[in-house]
Protein backbone atom coordinates (compact mmCIF):
# COMPACT_ATOMS: atom_id res chain seq x y z
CA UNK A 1 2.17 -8.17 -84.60
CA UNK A 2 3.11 -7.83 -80.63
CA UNK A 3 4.77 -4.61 -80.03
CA UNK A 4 5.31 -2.29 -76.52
CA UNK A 5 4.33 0.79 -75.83
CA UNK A 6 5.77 2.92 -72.45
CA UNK A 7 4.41 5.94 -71.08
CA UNK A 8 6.65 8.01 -68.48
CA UNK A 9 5.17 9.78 -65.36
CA UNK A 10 6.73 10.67 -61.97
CA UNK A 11 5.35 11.86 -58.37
CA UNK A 12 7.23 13.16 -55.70
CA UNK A 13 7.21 11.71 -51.61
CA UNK A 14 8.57 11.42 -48.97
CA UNK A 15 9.81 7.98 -46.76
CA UNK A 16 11.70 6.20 -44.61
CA UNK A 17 12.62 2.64 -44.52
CA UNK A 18 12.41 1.11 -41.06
CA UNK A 19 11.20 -1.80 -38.99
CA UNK A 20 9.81 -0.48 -35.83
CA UNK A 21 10.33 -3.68 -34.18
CA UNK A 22 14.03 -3.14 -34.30
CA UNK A 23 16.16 -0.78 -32.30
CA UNK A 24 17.00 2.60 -33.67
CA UNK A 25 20.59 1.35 -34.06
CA UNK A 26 19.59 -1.88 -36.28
CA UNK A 27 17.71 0.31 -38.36
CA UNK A 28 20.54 2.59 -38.88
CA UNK A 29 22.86 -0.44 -39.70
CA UNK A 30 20.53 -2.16 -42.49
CA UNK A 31 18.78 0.96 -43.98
CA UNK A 32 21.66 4.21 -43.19
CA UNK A 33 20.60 7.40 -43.43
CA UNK A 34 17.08 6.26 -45.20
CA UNK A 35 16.43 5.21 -41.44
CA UNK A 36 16.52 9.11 -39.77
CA UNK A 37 13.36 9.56 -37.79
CA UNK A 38 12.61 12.60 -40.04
CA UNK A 39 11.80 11.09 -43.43
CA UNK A 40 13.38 12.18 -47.02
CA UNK A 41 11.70 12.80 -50.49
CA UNK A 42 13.03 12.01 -54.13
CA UNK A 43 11.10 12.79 -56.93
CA UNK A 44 10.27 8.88 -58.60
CA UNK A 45 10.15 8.79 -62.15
CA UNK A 46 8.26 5.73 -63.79
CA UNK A 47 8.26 3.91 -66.93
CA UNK A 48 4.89 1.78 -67.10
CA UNK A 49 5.26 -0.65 -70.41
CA UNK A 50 2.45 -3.05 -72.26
CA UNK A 51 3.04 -4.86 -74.68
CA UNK A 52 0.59 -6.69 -76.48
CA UNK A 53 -0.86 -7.02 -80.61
CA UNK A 54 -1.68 -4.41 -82.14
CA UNK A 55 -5.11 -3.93 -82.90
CA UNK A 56 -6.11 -3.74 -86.12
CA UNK A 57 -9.03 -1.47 -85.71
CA UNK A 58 -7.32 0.90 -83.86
CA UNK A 59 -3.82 0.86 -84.51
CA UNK A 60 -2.68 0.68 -81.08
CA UNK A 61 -1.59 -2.04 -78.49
CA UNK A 62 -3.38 0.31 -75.20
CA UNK A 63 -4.22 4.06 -75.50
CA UNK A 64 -2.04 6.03 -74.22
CA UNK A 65 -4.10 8.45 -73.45
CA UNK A 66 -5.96 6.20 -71.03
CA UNK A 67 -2.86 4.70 -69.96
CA UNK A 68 -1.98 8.31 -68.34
CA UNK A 69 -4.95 8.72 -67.18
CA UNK A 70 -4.85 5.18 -65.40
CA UNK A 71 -1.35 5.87 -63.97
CA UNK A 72 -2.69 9.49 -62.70
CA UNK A 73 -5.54 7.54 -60.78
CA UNK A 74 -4.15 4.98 -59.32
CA UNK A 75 -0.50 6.29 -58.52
CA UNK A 76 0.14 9.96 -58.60
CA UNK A 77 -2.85 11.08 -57.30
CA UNK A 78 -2.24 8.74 -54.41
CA UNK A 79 1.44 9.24 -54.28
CA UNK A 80 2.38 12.42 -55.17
CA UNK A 81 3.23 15.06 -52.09
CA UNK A 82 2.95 12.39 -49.33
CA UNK A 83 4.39 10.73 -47.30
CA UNK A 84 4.21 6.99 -48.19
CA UNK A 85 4.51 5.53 -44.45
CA UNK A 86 1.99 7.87 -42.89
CA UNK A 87 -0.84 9.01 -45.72
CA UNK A 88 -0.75 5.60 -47.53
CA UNK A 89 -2.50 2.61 -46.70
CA UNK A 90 -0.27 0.81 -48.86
CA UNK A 91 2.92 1.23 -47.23
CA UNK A 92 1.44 1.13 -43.74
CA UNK A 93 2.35 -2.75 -43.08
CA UNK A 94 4.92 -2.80 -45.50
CA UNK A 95 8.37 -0.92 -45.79
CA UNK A 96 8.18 1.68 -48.82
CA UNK A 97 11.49 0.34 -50.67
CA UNK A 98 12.07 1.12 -54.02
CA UNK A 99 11.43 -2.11 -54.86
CA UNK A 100 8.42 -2.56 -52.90
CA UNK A 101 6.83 0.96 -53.93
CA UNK A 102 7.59 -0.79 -57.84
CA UNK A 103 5.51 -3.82 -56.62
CA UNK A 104 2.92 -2.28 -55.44
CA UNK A 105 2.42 0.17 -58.67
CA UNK A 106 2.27 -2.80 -60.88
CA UNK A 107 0.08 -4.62 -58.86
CA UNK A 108 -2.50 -1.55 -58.11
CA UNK A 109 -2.01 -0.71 -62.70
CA UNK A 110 -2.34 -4.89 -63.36
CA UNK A 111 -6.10 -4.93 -61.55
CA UNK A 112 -6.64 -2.66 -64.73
CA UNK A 113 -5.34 -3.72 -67.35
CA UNK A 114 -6.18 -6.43 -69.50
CA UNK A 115 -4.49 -9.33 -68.93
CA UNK A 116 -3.52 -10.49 -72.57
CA UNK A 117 -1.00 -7.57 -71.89
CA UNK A 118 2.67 -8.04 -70.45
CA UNK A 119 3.06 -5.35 -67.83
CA UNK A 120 6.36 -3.74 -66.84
CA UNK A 121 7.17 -1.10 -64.12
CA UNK A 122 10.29 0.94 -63.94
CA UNK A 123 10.66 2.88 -60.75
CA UNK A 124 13.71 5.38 -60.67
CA UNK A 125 14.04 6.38 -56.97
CA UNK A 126 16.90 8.46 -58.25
CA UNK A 127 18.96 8.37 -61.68
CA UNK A 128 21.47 5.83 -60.63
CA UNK A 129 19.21 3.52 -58.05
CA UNK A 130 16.58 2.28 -60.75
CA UNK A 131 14.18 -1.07 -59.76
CA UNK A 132 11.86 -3.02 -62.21
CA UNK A 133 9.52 -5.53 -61.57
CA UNK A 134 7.70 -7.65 -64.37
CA UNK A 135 5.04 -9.30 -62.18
CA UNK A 136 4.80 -13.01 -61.87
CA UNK A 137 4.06 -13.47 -65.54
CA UNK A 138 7.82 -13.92 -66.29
C-alpha cells in the first residue's frame, strides 16, 4: 500500500530579492518593494510530504518523529531568525525567492531521505503567495 504522510513546520527570516549587477532602479522594476536595501521578514510555513509503502513492520511510510527532527536540522535551525542573503551560504550566489528558498529545502531534506520516497515541499512565504516544488522525480 503507498500512502503520504506531511509534517508542517515554519521558521521565520528575513530577505531581499536583488541582482547586484543591476541598477537600483532595475531591481525596483522586476522585484518592487522586495528590492528596498533594508530587507523584510515573513514567517514561512512548510509542508514537507513522503510518500512511499507502508511498512509492514512498523506501520509507517517515514517517522515522523524523525522527519521533524530532520526538518529542524537541516532547515530551521539554519533558517530561522536570519537573514537568508547575509548568514546563509545557500542564498549567497543565489536570489532567496520563494521558489528558490522551496528548492533548496527539498534538495538539502532529499540528501536524507531515502530515495524509494516521493518528496514534496510546500513553502508558504505568506497565506496567499504559496510555491511547491516536487524535485525532478516528476
Amino acid at each position: 500500500m503507498i500512502c503520504s504522510v506531511t509534517r508542517k513546520s515554519h521558521f521565520n527570516a528575513a530577505h531581499r530579492l536583488f541582482r547586484p549587477d543591476w541598477s537600483d532602479e532595475k531591481n525596483h522594476q522586476v522585484f518592487g518593494k522586495c528590492a528596498y536595501p533594508n530587507y523584510h521578514g515573513h514567517n514561512y510555513e512548510m509542508l514537507v510530504k513522503l510518500t512511499g509503502p507502508i511498512d509492514p513492520l512498523t506501520g509507517f511510510v517515514y517517522d515522523l518523529k524523525k522527519l521533524a527532527d530532520l526538518i529542524d536540522e537541516e532547515i530551521c535551525d539554519r533558517f530561522d531568525h536570519k537573514n537568508l542573503n547575509l548568514d546563509c551560504p545557500d542564498f549567497f550566489d543565489l536570489i532567496p525567492t520563494a521558489e528558490n528558498i522551496c528548492v533548496v529545502i527539498w534538495n538539502r531534506l532529499r540528501t536524507k531521505i531515502e530515495q524509494n520516497l516521493l518528496l514534496s515541499v510546500t513553502l508558504f512565504e505568506t497565506e496567499r503567495n504559496i510555491v511547491e516544488y516536487h524535485g525532478p522525480q516528476h
